[in-house]
PDB file of N, CA and C in Angstrom:
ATOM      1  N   UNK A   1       6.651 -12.047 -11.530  1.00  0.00           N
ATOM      2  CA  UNK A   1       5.283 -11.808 -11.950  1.00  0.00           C
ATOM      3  C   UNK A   1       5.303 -11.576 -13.470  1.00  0.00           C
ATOM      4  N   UNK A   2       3.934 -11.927 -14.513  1.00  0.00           N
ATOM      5  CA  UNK A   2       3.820 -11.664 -15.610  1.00  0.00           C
ATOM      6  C   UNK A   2       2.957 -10.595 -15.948  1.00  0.00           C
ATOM      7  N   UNK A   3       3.432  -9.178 -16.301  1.00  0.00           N
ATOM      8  CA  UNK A   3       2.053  -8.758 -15.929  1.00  0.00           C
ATOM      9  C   UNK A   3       2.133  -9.052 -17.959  1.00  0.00           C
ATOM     10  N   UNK A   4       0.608  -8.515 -17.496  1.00  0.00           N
ATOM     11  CA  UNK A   4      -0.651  -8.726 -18.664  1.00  0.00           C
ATOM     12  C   UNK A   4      -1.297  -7.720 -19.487  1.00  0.00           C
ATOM     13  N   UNK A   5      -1.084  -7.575 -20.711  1.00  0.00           N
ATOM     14  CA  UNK A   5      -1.734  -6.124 -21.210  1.00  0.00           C
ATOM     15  C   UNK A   5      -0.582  -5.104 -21.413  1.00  0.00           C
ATOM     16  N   UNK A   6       0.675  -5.226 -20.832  1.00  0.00           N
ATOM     17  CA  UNK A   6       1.464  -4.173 -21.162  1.00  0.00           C
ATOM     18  C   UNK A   6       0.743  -3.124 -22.482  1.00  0.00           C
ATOM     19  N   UNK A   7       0.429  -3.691 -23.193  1.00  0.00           N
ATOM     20  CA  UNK A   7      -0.381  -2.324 -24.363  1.00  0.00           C
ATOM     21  C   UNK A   7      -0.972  -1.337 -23.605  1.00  0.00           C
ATOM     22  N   UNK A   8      -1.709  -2.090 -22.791  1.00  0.00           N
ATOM     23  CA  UNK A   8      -2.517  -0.779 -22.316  1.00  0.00           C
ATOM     24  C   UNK A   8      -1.211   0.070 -21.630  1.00  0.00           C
ATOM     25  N   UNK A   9      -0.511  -0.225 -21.035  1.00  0.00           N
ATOM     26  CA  UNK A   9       0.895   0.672 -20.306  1.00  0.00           C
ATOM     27  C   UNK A   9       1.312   1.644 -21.525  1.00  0.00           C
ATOM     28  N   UNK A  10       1.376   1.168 -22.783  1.00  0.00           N
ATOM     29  CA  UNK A  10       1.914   1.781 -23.706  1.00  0.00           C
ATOM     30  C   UNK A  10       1.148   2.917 -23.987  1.00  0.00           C
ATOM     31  N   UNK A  11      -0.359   2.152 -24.166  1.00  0.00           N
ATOM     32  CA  UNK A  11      -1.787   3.214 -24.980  1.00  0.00           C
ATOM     33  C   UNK A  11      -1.621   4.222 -24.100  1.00  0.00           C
ATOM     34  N   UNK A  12      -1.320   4.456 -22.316  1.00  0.00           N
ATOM     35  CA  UNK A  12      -1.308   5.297 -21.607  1.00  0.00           C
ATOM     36  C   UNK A  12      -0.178   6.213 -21.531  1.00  0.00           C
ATOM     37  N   UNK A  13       0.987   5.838 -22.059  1.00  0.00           N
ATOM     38  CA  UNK A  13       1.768   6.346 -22.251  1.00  0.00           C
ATOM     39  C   UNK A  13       1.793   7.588 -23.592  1.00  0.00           C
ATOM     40  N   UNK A  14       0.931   7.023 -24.398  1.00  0.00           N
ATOM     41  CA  UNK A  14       1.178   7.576 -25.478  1.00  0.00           C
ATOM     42  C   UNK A  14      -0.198   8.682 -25.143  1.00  0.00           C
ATOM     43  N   UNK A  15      -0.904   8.862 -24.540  1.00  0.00           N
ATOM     44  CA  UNK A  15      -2.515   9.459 -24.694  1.00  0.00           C
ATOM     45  C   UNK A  15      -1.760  10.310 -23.378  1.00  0.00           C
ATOM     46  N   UNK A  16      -0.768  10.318 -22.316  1.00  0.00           N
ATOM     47  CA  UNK A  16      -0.583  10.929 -21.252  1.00  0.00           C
ATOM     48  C   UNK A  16       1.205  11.115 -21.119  1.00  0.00           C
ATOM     49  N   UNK A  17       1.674  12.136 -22.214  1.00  0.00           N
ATOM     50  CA  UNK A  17       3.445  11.964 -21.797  1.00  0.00           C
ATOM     51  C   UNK A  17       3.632  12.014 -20.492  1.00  0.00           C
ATOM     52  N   UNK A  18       3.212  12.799 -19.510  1.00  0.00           N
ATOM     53  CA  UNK A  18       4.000  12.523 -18.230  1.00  0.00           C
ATOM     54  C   UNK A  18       4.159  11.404 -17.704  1.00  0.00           C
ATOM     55  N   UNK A  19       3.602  10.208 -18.081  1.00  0.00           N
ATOM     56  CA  UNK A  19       3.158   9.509 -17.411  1.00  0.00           C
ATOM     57  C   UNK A  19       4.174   7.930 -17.670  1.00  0.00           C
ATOM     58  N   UNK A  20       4.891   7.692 -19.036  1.00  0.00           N
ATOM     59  CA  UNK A  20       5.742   7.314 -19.456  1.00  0.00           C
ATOM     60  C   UNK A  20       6.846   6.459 -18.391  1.00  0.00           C
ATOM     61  N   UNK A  21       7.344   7.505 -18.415  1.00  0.00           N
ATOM     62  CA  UNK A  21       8.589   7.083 -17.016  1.00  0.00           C
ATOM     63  C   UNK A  21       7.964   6.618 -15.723  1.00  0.00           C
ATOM     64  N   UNK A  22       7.293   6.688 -15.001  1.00  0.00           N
ATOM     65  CA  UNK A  22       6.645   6.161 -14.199  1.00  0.00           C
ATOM     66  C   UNK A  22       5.868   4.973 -14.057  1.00  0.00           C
ATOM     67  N   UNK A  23       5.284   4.692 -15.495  1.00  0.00           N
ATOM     68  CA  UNK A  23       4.972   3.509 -15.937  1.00  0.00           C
ATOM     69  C   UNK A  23       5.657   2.612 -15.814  1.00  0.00           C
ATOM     70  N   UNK A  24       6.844   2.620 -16.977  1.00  0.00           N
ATOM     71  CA  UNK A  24       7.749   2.313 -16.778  1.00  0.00           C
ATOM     72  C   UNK A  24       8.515   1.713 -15.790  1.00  0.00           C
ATOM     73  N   UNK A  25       8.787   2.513 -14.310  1.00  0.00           N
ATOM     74  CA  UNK A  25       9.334   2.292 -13.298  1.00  0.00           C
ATOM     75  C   UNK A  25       8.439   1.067 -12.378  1.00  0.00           C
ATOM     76  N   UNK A  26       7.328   1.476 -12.557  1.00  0.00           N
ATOM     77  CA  UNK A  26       6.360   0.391 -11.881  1.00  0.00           C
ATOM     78  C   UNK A  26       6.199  -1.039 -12.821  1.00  0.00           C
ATOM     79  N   UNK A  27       6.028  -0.943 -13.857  1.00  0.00           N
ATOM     80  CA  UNK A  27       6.737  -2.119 -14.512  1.00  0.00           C
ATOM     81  C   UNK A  27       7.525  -3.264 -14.342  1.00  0.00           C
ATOM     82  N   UNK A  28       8.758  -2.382 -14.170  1.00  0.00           N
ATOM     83  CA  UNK A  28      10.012  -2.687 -14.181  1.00  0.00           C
ATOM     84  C   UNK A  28      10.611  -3.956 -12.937  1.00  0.00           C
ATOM     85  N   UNK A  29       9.549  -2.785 -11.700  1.00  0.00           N
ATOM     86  CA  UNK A  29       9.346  -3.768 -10.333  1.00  0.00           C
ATOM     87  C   UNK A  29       8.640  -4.727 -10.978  1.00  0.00           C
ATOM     88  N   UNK A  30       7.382  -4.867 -10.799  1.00  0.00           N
ATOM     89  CA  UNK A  30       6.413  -5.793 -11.207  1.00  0.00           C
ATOM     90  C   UNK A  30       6.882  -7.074 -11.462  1.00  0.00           C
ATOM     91  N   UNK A  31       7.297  -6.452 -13.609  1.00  0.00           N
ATOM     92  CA  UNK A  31       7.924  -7.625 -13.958  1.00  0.00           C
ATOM     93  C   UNK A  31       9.056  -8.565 -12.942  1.00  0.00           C
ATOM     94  N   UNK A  32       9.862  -7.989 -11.768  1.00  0.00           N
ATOM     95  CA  UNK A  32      10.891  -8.852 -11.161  1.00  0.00           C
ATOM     96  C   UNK A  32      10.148  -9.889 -10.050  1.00  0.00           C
ATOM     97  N   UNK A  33       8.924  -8.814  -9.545  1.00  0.00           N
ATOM     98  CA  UNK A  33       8.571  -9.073  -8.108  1.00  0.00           C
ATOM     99  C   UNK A  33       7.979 -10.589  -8.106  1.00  0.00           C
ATOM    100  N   UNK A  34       7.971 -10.899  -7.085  1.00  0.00           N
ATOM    101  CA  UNK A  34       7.371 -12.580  -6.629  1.00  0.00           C
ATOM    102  C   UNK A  34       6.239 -12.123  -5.376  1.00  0.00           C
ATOM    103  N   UNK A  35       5.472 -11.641  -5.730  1.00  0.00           N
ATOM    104  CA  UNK A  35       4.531 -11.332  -4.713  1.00  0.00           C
ATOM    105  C   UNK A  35       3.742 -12.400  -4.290  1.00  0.00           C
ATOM    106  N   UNK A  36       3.216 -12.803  -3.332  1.00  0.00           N
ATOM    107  CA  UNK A  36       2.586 -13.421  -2.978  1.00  0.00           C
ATOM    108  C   UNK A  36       0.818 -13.425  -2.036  1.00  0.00           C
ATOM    109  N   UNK A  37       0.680 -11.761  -1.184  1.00  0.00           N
ATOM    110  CA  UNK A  37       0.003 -11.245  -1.519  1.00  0.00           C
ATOM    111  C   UNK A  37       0.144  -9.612  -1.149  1.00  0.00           C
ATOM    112  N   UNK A  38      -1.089  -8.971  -0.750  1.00  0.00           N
ATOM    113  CA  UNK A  38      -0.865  -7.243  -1.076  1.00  0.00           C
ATOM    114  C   UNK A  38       0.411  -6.875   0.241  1.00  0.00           C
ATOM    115  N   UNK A  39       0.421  -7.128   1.539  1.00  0.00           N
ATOM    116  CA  UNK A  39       0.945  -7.010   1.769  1.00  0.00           C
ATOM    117  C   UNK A  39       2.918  -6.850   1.644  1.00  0.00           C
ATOM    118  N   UNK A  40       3.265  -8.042   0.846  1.00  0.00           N
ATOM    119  CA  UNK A  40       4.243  -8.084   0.316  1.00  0.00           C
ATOM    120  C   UNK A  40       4.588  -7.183  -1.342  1.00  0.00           C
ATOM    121  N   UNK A  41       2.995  -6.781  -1.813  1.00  0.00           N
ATOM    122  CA  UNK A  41       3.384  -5.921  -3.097  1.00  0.00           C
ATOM    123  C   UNK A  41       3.586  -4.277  -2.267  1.00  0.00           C
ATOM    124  N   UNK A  42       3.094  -4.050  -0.820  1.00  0.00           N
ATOM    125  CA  UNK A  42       3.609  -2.744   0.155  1.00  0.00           C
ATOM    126  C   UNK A  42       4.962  -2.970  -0.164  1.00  0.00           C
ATOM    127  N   UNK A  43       5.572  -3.453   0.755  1.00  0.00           N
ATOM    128  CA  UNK A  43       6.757  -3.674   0.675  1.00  0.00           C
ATOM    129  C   UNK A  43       7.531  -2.574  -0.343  1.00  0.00           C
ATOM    130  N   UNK A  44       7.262  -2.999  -1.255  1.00  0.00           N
ATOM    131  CA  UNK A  44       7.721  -2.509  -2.400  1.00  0.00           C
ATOM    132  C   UNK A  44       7.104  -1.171  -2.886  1.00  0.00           C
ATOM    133  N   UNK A  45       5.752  -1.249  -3.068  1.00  0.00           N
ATOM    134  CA  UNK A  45       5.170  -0.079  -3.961  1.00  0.00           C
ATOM    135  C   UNK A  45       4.179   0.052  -2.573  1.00  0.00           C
ATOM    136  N   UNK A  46       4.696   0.966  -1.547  1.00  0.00           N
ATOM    137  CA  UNK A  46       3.803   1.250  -0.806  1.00  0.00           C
ATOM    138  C   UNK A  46       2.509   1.757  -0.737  1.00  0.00           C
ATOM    139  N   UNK A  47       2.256   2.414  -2.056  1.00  0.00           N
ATOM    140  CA  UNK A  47       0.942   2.991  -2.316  1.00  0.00           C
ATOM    141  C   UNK A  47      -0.336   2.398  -2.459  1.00  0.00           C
ATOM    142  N   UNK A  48       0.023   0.565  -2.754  1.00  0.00           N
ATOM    143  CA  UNK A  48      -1.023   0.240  -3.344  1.00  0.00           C
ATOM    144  C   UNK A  48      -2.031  -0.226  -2.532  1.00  0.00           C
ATOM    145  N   UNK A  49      -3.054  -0.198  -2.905  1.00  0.00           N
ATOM    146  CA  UNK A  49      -4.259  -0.118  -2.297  1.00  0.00           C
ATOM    147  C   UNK A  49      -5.087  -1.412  -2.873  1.00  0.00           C
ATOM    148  N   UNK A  50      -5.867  -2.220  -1.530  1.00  0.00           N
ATOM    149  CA  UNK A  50      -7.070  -3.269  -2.396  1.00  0.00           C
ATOM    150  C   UNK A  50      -8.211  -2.739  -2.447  1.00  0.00           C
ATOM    151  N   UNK A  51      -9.278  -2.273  -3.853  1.00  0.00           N
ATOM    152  CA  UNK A  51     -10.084  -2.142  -4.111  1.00  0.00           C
ATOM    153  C   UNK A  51     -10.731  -3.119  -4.568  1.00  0.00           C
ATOM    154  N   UNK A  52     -12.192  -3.730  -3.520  1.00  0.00           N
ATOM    155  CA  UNK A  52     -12.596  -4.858  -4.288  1.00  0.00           C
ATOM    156  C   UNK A  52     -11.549  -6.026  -4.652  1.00  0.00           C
ATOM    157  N   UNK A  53     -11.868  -6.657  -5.842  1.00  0.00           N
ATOM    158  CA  UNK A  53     -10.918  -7.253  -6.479  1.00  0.00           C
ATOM    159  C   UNK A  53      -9.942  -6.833  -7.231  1.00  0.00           C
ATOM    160  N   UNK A  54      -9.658  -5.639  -7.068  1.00  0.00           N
ATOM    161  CA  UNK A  54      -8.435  -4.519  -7.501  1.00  0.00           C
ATOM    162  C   UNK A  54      -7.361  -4.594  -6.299  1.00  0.00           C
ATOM    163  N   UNK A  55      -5.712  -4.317  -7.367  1.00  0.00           N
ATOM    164  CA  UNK A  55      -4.776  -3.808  -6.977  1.00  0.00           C
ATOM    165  C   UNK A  55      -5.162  -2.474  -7.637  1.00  0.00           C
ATOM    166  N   UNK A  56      -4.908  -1.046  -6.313  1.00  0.00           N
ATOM    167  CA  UNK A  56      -4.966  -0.041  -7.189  1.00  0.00           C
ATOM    168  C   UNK A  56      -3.443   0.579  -6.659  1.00  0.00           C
ATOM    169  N   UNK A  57      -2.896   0.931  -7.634  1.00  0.00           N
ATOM    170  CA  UNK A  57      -1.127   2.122  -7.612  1.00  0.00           C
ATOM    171  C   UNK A  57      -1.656   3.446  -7.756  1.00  0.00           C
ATOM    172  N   UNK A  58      -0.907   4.272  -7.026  1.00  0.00           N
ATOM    173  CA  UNK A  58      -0.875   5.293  -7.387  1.00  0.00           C
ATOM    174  C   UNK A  58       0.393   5.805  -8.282  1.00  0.00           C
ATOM    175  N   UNK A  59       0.435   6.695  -9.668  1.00  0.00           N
ATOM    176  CA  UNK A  59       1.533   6.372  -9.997  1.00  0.00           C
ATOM    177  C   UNK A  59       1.618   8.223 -10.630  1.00  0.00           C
ATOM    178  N   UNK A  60       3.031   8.189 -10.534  1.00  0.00           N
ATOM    179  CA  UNK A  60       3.458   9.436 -10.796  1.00  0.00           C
ATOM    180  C   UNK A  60       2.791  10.778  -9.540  1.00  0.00           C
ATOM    181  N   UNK A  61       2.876  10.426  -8.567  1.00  0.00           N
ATOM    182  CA  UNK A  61       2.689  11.322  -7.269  1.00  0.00           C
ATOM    183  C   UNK A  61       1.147  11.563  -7.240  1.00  0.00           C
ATOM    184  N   UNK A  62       0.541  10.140  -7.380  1.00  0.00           N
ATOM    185  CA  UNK A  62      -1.069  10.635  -6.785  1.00  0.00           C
ATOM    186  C   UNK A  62      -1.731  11.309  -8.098  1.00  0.00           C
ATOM    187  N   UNK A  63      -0.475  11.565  -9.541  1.00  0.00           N
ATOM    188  CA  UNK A  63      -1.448  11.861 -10.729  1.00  0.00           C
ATOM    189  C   UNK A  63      -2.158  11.070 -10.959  1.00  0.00           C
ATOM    190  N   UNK A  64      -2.260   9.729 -11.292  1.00  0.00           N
ATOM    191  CA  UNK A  64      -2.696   8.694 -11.805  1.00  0.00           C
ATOM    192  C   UNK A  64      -3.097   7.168 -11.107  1.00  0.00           C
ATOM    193  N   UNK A  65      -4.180   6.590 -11.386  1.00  0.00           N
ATOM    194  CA  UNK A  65      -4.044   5.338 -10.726  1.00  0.00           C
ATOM    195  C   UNK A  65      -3.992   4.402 -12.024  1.00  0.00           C
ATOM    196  N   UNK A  66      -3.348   3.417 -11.316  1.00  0.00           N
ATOM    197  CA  UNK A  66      -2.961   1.760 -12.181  1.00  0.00           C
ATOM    198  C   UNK A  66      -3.837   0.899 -11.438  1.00  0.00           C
ATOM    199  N   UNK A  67      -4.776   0.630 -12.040  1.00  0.00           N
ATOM    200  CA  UNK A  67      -5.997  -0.647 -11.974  1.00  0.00           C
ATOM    201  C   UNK A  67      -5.376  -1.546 -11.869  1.00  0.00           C
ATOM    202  N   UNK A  68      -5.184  -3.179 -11.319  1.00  0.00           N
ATOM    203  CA  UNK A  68      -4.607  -4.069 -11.749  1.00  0.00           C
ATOM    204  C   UNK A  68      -5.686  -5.146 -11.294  1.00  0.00           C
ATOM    205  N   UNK A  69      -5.812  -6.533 -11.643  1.00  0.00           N
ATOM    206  CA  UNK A  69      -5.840  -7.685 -11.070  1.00  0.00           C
ATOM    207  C   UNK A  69      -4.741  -8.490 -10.715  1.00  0.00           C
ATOM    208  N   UNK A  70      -4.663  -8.600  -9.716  1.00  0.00           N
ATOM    209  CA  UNK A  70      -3.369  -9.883  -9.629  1.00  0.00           C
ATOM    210  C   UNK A  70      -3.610 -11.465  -8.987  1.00  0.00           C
ATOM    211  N   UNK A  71      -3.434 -12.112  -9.775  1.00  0.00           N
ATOM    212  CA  UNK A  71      -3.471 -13.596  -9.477  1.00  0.00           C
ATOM    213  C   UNK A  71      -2.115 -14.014  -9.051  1.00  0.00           C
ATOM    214  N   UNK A  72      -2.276 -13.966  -7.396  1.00  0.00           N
ATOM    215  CA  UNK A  72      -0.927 -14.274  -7.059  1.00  0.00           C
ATOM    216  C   UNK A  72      -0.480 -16.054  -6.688  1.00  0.00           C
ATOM    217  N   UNK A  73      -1.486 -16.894  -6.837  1.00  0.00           N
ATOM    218  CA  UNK A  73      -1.128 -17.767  -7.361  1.00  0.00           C
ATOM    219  C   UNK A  73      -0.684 -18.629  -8.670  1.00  0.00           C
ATOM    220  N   UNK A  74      -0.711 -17.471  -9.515  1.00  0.00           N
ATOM    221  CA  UNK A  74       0.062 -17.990 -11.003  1.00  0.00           C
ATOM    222  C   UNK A  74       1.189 -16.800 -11.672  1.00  0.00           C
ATOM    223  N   UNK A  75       1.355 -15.694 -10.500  1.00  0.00           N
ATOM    224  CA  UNK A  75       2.027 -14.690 -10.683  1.00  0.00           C
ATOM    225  C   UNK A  75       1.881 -13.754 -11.919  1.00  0.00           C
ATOM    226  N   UNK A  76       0.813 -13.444 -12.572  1.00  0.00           N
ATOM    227  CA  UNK A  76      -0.393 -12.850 -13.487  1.00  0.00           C
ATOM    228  C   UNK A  76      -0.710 -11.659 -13.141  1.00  0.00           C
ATOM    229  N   UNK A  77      -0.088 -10.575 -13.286  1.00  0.00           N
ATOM    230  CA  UNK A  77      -0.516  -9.403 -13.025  1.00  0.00           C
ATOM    231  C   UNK A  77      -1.274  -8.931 -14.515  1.00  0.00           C
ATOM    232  N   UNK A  78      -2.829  -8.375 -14.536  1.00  0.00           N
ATOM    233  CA  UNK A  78      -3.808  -7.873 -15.202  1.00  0.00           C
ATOM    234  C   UNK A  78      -3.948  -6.488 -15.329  1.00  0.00           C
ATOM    235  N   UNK A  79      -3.424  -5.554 -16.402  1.00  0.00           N
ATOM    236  CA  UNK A  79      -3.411  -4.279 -16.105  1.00  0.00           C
ATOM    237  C   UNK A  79      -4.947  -4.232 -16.504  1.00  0.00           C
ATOM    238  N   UNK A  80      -5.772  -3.868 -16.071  1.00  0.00           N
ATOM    239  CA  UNK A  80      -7.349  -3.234 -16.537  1.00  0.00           C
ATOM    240  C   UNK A  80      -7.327  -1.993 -16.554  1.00  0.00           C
ATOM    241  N   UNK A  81      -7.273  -0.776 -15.852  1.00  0.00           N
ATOM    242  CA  UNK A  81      -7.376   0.898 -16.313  1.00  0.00           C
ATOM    243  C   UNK A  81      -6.011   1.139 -16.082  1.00  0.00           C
ATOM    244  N   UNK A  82      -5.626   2.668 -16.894  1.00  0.00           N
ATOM    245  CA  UNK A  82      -4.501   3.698 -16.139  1.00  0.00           C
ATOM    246  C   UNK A  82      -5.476   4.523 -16.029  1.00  0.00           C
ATOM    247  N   UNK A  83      -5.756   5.145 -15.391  1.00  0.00           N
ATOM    248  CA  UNK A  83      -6.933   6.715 -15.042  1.00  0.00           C
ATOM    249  C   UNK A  83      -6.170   7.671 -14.699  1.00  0.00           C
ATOM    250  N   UNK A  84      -6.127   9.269 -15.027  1.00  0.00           N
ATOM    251  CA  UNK A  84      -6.238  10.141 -13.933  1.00  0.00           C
ATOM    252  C   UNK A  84      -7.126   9.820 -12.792  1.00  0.00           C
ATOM    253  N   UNK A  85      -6.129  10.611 -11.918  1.00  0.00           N
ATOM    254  CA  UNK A  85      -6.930  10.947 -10.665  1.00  0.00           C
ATOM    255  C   UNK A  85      -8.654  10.959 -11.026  1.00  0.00           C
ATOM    256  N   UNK A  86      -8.573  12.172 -11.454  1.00  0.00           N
ATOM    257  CA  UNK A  86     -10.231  12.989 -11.645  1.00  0.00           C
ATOM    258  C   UNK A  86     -11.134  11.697 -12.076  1.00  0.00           C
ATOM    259  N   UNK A  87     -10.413  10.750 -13.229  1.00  0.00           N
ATOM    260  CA  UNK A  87     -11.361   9.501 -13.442  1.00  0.00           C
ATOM    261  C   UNK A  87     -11.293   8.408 -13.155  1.00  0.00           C
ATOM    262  N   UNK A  88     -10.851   8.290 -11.947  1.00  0.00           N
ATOM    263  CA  UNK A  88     -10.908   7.021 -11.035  1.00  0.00           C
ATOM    264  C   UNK A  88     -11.429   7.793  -9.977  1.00  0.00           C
ATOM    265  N   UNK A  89     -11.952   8.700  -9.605  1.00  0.00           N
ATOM    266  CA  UNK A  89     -12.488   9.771  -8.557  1.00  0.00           C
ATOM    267  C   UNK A  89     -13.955   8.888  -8.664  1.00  0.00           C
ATOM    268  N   UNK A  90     -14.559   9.241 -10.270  1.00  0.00           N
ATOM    269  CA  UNK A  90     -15.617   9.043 -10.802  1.00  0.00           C
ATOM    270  C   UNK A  90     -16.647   7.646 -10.530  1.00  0.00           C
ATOM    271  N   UNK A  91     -15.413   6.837 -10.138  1.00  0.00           N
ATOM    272  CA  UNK A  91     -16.064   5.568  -9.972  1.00  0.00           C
ATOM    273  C   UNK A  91     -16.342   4.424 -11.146  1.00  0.00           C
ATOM    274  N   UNK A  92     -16.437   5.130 -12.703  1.00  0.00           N
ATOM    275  CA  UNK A  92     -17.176   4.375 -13.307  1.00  0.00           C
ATOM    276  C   UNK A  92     -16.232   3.011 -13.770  1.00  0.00           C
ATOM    277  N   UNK A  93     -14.760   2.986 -13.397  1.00  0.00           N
ATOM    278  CA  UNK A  93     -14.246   1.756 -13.779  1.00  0.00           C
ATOM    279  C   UNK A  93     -14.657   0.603 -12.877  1.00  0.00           C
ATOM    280  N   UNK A  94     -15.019   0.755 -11.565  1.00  0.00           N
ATOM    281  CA  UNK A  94     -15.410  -0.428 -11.263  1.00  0.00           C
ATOM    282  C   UNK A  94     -16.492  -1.093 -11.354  1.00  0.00           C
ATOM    283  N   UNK A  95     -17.361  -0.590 -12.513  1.00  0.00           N
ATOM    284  CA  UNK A  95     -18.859  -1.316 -12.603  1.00  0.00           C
ATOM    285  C   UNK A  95     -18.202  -2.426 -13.716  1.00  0.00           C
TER     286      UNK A  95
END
């Protein structure tokens, strides 16, 4: 997979230290994985969830969610939000 936006992984990293290494780790998969669809991204990152047209992660123990799009026919992973919890609670990223 390619994901997309890594900046934003970074911008979140830098605005949230805990959050760094965990990023990171989910990354790390990502970049190797050959997903094909959500079921097979379980496999791996059991947490993730389809919202809508969202992949959502939970990352660093339910602190944080990872927004994604994934186009698993061109292997394109789209980072769109990192949120706390409290602001992905809120709702307002998916308008």
């Amino acid at each position: 997979m390619h994901v997309i936006s890594r900046k934003r992984l970074l911008e979140a990293a830098e605005t949230h230290a805990d959050i760094g290494a965990p990023l990171d780790i989910w990354y790390r998969i990502a970049k190797k994985a050959v997903w094909k669809n959500l079921m097979e991204v379980r496999r791996e990152l059991p947490t993730a969830d389809a919202v809508k047209e969202f992949t959502v992660f939970n990352i660093k123990g339910n602190a944080y969610r990872l927004i994604t799009e994934i186009n698993y026919r061109t292997g394109r992973i789209f980072v769109r939000h990192v949120l706390t919890h409290a602001e992905y609670s809120k709702g307002a990223w998916k308008r």
